[in-house]
PDB file of N, CA and C in Angstrom:
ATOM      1  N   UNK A   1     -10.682  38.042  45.684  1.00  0.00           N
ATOM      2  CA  UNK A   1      -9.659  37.464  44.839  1.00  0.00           C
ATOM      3  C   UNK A   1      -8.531  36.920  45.715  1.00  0.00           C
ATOM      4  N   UNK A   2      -8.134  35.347  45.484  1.00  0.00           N
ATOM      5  CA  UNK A   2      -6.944  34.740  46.545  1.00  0.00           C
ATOM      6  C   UNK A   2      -5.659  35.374  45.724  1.00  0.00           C
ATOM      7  N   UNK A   3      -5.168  36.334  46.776  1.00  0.00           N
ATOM      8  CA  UNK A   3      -3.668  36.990  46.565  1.00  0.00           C
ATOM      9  C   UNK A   3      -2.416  35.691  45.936  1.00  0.00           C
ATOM     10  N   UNK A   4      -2.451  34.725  46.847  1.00  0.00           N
ATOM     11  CA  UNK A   4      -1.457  33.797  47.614  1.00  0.00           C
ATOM     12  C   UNK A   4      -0.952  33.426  46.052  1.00  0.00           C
ATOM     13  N   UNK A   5      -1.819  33.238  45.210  1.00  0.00           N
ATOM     14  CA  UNK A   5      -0.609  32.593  43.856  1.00  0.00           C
ATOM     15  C   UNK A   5      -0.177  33.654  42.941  1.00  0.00           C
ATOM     16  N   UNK A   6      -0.919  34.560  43.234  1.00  0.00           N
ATOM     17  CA  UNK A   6      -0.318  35.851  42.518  1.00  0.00           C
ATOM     18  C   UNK A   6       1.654  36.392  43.117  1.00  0.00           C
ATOM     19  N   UNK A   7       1.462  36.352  44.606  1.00  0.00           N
ATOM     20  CA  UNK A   7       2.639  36.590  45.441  1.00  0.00           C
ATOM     21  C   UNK A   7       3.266  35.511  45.299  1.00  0.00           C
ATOM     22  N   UNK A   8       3.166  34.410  44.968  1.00  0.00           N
ATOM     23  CA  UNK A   8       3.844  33.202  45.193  1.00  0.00           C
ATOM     24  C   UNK A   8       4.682  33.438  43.771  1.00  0.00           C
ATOM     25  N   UNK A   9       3.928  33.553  42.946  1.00  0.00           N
ATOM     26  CA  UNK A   9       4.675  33.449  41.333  1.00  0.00           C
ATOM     27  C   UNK A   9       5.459  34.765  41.057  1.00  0.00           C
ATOM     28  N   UNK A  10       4.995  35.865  41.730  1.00  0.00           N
ATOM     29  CA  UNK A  10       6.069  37.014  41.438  1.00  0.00           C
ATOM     30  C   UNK A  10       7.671  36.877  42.755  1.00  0.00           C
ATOM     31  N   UNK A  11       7.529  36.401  43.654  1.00  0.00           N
ATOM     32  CA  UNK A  11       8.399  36.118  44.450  1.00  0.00           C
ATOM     33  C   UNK A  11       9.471  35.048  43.695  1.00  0.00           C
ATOM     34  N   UNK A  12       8.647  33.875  43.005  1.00  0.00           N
ATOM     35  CA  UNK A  12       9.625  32.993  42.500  1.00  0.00           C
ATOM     36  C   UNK A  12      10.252  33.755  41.131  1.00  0.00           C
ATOM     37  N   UNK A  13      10.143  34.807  41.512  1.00  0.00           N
ATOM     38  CA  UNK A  13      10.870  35.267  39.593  1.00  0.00           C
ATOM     39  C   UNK A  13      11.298  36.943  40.490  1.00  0.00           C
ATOM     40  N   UNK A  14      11.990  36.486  41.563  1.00  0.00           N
ATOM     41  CA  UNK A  14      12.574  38.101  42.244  1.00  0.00           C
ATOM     42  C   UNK A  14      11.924  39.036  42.242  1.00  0.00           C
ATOM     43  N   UNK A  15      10.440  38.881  41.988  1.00  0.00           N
ATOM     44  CA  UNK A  15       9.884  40.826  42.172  1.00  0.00           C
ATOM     45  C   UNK A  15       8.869  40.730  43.016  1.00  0.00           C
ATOM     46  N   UNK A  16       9.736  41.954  43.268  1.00  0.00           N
ATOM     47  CA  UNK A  16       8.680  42.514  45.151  1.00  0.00           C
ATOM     48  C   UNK A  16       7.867  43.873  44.732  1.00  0.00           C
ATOM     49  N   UNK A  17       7.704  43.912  43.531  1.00  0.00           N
ATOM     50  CA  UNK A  17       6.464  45.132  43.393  1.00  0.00           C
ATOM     51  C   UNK A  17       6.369  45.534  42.055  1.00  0.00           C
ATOM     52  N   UNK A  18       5.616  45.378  41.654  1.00  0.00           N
ATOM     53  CA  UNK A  18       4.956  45.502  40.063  1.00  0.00           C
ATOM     54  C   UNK A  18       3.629  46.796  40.240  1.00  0.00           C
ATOM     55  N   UNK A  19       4.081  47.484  39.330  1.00  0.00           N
ATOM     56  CA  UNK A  19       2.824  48.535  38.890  1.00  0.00           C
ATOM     57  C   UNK A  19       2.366  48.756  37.626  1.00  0.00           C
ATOM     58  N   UNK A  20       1.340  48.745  37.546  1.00  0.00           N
ATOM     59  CA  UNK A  20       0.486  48.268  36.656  1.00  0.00           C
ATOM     60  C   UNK A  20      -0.770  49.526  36.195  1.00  0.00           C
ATOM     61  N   UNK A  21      -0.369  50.110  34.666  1.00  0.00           N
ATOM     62  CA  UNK A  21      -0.967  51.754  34.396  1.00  0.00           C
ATOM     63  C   UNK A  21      -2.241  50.550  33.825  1.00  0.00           C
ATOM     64  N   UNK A  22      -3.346  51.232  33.538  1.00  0.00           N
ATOM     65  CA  UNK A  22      -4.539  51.088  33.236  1.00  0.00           C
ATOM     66  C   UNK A  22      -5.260  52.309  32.672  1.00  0.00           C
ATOM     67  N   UNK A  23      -5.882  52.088  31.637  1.00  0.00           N
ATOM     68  CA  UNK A  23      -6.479  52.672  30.920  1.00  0.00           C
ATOM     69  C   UNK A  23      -7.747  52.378  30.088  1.00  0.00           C
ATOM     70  N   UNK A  24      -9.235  52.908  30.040  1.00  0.00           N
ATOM     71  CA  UNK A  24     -10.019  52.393  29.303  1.00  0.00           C
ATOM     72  C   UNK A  24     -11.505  53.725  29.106  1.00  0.00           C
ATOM     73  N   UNK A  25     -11.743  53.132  28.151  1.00  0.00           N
ATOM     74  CA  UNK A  25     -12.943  54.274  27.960  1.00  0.00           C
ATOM     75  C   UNK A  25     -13.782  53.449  26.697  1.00  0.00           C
ATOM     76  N   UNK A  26     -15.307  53.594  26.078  1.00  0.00           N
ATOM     77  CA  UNK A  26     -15.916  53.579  25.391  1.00  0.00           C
ATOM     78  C   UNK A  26     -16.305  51.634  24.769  1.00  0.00           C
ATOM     79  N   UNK A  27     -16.262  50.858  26.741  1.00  0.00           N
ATOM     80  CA  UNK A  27     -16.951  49.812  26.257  1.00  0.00           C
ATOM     81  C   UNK A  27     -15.475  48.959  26.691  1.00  0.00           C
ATOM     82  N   UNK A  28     -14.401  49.197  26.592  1.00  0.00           N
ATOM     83  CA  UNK A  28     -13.065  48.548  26.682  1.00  0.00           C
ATOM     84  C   UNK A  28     -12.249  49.369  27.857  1.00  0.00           C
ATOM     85  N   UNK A  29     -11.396  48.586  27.792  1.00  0.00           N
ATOM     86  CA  UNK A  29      -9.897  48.794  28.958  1.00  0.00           C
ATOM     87  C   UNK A  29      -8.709  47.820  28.689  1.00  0.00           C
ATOM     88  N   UNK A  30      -7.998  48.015  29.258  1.00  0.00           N
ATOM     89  CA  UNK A  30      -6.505  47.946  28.790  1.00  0.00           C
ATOM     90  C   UNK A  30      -5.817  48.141  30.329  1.00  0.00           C
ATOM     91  N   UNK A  31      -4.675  47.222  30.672  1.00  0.00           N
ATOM     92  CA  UNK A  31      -3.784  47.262  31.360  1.00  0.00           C
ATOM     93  C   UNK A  31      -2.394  47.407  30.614  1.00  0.00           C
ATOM     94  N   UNK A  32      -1.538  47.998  30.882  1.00  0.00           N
ATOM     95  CA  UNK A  32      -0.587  47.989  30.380  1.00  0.00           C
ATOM     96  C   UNK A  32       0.781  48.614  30.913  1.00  0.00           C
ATOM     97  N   UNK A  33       1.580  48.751  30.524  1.00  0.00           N
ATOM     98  CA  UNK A  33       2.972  49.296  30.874  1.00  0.00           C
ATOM     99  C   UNK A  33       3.271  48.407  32.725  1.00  0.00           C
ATOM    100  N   UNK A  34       3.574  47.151  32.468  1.00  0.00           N
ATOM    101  CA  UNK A  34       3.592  46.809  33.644  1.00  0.00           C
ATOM    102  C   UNK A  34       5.538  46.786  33.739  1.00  0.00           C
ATOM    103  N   UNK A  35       5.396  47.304  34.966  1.00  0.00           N
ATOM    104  CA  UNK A  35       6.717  47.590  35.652  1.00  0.00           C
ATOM    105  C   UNK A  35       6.753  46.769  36.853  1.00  0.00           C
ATOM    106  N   UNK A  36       8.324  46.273  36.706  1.00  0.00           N
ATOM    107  CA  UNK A  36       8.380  45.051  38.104  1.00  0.00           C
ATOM    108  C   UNK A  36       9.724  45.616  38.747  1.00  0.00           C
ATOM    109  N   UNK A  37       9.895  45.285  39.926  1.00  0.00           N
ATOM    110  CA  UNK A  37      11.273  45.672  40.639  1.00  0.00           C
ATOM    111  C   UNK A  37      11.294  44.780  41.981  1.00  0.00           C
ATOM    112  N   UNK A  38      13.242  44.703  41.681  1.00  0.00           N
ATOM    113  CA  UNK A  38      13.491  43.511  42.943  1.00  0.00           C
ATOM    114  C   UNK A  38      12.851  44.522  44.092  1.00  0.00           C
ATOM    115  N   UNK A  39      13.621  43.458  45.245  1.00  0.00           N
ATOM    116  CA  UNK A  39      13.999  43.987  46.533  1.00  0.00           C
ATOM    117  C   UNK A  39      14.260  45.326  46.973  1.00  0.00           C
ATOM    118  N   UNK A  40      15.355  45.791  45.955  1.00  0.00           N
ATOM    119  CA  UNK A  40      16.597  46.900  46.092  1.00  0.00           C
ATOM    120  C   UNK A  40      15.805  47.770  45.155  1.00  0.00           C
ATOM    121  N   UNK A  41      14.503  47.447  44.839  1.00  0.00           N
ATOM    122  CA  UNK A  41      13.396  48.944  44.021  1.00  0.00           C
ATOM    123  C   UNK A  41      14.537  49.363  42.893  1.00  0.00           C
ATOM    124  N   UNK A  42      15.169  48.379  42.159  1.00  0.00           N
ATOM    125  CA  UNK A  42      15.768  48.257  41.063  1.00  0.00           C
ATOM    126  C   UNK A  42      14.582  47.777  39.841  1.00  0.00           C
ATOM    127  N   UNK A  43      14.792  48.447  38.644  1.00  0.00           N
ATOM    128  CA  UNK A  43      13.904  47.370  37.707  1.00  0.00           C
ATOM    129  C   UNK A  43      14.453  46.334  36.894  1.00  0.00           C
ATOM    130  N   UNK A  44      13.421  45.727  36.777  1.00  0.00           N
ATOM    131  CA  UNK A  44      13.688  44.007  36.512  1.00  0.00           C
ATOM    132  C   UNK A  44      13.185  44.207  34.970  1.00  0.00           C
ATOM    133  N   UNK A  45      13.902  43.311  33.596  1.00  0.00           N
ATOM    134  CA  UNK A  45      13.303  43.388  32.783  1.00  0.00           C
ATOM    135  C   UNK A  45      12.518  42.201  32.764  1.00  0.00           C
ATOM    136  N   UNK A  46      11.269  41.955  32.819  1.00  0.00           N
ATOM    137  CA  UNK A  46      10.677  41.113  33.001  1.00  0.00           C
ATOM    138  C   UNK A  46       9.373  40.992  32.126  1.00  0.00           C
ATOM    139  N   UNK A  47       9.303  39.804  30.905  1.00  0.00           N
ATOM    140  CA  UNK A  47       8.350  39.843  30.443  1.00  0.00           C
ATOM    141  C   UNK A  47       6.577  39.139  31.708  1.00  0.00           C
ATOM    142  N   UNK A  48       5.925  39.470  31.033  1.00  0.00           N
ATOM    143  CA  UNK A  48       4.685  38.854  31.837  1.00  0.00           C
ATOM    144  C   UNK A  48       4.300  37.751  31.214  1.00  0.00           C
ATOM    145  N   UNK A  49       3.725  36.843  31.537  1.00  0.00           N
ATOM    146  CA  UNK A  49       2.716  35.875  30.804  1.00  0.00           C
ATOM    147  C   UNK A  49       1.613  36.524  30.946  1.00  0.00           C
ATOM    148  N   UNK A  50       1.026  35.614  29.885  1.00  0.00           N
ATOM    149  CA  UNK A  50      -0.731  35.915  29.453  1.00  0.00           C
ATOM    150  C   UNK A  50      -1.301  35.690  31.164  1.00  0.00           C
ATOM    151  N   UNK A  51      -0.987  34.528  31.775  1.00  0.00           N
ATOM    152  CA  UNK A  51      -1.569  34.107  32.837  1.00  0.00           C
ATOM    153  C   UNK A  51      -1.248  35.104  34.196  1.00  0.00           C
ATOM    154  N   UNK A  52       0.165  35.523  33.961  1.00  0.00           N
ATOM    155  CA  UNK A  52      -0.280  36.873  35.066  1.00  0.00           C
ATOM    156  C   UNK A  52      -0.862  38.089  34.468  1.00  0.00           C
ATOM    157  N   UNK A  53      -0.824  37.907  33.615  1.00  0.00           N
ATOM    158  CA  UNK A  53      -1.520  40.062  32.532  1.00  0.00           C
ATOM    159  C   UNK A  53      -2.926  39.871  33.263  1.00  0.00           C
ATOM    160  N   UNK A  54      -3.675  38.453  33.272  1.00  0.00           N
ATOM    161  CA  UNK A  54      -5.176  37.924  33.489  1.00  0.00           C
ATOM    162  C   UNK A  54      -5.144  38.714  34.604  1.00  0.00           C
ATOM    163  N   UNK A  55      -4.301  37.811  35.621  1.00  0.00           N
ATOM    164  CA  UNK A  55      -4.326  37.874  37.096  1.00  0.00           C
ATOM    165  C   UNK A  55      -4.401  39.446  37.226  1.00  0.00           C
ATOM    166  N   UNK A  56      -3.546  40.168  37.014  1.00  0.00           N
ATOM    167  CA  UNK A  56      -3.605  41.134  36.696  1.00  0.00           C
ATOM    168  C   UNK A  56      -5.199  42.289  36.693  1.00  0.00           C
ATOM    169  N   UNK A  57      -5.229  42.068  35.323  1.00  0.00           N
ATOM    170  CA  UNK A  57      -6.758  42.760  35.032  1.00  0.00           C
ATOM    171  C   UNK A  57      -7.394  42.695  35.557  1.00  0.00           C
ATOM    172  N   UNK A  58      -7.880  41.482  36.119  1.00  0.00           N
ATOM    173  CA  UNK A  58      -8.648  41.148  37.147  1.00  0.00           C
ATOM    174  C   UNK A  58      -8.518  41.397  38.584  1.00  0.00           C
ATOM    175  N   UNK A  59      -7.423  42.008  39.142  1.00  0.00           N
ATOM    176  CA  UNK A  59      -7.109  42.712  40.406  1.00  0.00           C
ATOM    177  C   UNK A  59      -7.804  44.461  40.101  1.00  0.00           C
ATOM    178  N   UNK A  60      -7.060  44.621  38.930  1.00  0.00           N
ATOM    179  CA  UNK A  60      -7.532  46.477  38.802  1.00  0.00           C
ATOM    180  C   UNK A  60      -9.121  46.724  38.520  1.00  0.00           C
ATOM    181  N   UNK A  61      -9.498  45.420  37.872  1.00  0.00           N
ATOM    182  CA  UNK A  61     -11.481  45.499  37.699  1.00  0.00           C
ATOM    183  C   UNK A  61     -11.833  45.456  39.308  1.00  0.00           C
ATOM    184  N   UNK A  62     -11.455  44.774  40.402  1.00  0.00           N
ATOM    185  CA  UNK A  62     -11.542  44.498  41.276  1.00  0.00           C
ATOM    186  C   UNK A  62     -11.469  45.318  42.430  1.00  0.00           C
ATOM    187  N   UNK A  63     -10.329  46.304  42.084  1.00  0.00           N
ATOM    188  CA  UNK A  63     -10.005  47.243  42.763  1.00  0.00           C
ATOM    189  C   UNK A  63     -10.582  48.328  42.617  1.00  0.00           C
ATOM    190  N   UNK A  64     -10.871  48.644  41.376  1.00  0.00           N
ATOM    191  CA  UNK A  64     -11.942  49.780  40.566  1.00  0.00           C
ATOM    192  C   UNK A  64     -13.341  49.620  41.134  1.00  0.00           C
ATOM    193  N   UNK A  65     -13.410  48.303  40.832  1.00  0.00           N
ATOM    194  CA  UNK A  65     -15.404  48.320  41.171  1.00  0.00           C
ATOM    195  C   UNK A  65     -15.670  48.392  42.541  1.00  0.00           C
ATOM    196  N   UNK A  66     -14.676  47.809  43.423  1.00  0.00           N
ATOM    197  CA  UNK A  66     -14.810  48.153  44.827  1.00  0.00           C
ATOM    198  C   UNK A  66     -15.046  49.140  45.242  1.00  0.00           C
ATOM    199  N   UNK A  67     -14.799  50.179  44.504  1.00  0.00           N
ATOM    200  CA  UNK A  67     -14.813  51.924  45.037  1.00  0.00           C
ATOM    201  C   UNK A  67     -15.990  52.361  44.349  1.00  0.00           C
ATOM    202  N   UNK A  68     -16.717  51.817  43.004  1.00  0.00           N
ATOM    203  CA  UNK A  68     -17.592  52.231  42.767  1.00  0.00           C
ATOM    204  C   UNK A  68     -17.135  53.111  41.293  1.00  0.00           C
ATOM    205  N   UNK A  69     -15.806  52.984  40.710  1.00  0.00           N
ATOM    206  CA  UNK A  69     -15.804  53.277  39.823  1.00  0.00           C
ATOM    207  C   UNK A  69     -15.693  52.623  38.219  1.00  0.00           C
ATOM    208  N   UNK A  70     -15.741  53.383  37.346  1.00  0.00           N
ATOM    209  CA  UNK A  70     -16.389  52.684  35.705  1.00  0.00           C
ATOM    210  C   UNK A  70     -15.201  52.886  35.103  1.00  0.00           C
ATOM    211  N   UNK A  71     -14.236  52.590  34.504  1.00  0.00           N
ATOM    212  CA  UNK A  71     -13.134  52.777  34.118  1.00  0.00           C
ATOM    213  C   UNK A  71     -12.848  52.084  32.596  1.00  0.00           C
ATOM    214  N   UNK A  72     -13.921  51.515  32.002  1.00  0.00           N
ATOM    215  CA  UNK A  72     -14.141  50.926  30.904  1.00  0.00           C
ATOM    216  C   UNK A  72     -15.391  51.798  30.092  1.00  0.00           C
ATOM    217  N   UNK A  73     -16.359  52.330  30.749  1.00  0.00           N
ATOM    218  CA  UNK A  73     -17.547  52.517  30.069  1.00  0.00           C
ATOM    219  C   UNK A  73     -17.461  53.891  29.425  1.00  0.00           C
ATOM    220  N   UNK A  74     -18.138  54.886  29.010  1.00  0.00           N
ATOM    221  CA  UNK A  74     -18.484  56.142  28.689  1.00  0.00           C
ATOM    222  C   UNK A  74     -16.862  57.199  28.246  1.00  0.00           C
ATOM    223  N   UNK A  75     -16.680  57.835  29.188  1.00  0.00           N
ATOM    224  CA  UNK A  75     -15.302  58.499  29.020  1.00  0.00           C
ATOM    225  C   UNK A  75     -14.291  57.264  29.762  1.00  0.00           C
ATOM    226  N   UNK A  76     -14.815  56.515  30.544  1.00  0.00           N
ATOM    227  CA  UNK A  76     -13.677  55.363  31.407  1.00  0.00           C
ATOM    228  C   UNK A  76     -12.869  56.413  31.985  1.00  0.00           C
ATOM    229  N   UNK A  77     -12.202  55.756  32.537  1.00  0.00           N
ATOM    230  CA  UNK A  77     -11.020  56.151  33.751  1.00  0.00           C
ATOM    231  C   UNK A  77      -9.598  55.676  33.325  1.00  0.00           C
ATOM    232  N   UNK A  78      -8.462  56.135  34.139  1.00  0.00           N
ATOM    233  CA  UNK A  78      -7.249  55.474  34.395  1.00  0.00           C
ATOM    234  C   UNK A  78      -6.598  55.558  35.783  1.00  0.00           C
ATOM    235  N   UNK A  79      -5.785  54.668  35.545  1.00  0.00           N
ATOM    236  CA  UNK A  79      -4.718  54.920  37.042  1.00  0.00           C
ATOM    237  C   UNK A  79      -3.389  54.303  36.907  1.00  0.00           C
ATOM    238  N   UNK A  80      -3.419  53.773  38.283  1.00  0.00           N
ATOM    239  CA  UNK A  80      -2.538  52.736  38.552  1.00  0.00           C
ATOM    240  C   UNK A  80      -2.615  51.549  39.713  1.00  0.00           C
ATOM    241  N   UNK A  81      -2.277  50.558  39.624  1.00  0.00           N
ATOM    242  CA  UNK A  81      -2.148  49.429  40.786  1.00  0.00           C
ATOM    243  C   UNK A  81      -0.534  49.101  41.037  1.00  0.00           C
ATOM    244  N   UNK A  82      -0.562  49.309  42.277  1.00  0.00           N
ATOM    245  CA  UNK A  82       0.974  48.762  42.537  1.00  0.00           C
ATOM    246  C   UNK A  82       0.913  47.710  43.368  1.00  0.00           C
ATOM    247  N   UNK A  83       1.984  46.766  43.434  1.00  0.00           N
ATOM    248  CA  UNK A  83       1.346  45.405  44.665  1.00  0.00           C
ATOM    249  C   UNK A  83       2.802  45.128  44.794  1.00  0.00           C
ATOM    250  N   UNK A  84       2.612  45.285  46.070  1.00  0.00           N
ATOM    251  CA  UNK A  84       4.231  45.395  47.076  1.00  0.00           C
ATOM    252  C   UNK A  84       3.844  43.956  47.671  1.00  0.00           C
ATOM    253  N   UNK A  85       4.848  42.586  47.207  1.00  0.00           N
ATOM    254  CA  UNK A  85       5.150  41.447  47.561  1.00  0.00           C
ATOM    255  C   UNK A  85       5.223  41.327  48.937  1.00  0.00           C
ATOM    256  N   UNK A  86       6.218  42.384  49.607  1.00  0.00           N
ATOM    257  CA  UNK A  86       6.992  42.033  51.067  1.00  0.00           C
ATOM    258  C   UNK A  86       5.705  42.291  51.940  1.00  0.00           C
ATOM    259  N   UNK A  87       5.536  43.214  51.602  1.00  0.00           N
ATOM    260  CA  UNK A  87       4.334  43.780  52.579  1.00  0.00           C
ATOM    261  C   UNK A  87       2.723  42.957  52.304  1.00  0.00           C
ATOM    262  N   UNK A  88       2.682  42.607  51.221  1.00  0.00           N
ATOM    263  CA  UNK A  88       1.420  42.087  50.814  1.00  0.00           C
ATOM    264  C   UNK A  88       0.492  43.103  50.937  1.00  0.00           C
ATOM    265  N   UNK A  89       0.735  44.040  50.185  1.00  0.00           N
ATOM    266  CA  UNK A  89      -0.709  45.436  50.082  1.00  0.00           C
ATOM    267  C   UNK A  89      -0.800  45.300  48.724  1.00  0.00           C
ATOM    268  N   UNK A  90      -1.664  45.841  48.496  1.00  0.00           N
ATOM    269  CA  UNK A  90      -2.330  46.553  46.633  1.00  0.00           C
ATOM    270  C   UNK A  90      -2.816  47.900  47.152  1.00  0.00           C
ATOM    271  N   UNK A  91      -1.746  49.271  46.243  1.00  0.00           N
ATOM    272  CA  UNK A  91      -2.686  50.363  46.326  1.00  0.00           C
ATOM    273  C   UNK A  91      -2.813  50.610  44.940  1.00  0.00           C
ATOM    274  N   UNK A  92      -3.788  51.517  44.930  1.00  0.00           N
ATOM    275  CA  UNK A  92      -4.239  51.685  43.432  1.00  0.00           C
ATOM    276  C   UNK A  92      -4.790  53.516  43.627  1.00  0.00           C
ATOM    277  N   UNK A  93      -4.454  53.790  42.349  1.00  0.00           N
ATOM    278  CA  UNK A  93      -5.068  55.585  42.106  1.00  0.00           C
ATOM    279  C   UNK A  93      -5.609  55.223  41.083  1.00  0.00           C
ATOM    280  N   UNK A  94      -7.051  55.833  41.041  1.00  0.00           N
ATOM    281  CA  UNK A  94      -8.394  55.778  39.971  1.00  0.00           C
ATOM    282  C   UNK A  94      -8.604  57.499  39.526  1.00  0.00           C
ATOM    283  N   UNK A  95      -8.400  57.874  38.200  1.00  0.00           N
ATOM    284  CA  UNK A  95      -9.583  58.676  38.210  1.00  0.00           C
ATOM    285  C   UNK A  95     -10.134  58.812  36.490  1.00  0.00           C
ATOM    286  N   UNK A  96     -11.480  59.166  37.313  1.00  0.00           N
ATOM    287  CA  UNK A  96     -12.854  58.853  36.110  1.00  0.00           C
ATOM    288  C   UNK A  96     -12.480  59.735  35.672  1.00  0.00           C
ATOM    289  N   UNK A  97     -12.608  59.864  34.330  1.00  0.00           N
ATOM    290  CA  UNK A  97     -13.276  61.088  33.426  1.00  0.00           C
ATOM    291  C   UNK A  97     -14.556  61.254  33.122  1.00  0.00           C
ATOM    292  N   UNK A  98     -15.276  62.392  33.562  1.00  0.00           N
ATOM    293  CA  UNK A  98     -16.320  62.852  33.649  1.00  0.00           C
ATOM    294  C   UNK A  98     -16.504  64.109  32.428  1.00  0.00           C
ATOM    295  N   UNK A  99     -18.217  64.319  32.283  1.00  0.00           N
ATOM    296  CA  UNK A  99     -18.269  65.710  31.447  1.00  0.00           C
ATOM    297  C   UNK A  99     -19.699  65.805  32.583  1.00  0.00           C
ATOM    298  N   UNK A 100     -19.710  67.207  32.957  1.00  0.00           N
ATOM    299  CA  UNK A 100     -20.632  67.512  33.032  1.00  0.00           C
ATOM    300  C   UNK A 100     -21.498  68.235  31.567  1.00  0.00           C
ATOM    301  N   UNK A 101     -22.687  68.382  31.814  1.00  0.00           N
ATOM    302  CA  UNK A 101     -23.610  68.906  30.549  1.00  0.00           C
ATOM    303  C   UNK A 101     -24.896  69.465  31.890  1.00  0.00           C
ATOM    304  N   UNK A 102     -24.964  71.326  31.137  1.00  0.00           N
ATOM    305  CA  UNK A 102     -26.098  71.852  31.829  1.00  0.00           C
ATOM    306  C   UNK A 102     -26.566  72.840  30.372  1.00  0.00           C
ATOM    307  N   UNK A 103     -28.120  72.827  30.554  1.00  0.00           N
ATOM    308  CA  UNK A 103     -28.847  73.317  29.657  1.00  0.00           C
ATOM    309  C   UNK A 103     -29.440  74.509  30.100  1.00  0.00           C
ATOM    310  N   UNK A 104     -29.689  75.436  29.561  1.00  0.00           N
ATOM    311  CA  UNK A 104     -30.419  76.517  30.171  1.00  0.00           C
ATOM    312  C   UNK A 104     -31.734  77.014  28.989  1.00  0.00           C
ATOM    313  N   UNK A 105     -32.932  77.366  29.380  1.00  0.00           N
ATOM    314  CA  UNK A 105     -33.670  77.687  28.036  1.00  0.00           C
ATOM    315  C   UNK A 105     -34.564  78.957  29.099  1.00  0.00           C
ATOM    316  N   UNK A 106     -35.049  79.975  28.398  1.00  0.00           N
ATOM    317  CA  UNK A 106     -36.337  80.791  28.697  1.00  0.00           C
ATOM    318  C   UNK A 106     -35.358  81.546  30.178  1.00  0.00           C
ATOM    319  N   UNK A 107     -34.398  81.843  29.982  1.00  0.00           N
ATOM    320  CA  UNK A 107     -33.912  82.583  31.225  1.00  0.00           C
ATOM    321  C   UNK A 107     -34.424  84.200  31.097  1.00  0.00           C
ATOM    322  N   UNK A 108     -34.787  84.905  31.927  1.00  0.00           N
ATOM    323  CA  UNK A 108     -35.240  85.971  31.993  1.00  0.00           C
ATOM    324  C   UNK A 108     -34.670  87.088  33.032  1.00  0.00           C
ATOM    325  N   UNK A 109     -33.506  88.057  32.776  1.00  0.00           N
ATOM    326  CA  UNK A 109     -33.713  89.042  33.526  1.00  0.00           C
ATOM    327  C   UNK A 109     -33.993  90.083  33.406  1.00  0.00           C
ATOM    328  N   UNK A 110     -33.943  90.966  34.623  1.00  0.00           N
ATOM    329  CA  UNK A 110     -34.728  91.964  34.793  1.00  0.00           C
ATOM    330  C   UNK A 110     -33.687  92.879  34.613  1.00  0.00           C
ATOM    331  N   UNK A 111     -33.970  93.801  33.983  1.00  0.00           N
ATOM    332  CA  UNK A 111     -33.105  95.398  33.729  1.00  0.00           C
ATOM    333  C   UNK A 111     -32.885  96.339  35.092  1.00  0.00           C
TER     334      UNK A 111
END
């Protein structure tokens, strides 16, 4: 995914780091509660466009599947993505929700 217009368009509107909660389970997912902050790690009230929410989603599917995780399907996962402008990084925290299931039948002990 080319970073360069993602950083370009949050720079021209003062924010140097947006984090971005994610959430999804049973076929769907959801980005949401996106938080932006200047320079000075002040927050910015800042609505999003449709065209960065995209950009967006499409970084955390990106970032998710890279590691090998499902964050839409079965129980899905959540986290977060944060993307620090100055520095030009994306970190992100994933975690799946899992169930294990164990069966046991004909167990036998001895007295």
């Amino acid at each position: 995914m080319e970073l360069l217009p993602l950083m370009s368009k949050l720079m021209d509107h003062g924010i140097e780091k947006v984090i971005a909660e994610f959430d999804g389970q049973g076929d769907s997912g959801e980005v949401h509660d996106y938080t932006f902050y200047d320079i000075d790690d002040n927050l910015i009230n800042y609505e999003a466009d449709h065209e960065l929410q995209d950009y967006i989603y499409s970084l955390v599917e990106d970032c998710v599947n890279s590691y090998g995780g499902d964050w839409v399907n079965n129980d899905g996962g959540y986290g977060n993505v944060t993307i620090n402008v100055k520095d030009k990084s994306i970190d992100a925290n994933y975690y799946q929700r899992t169930i294990d299931e164990y069966a046991w039948s004909s167990l036998i002990f001895d007295d």
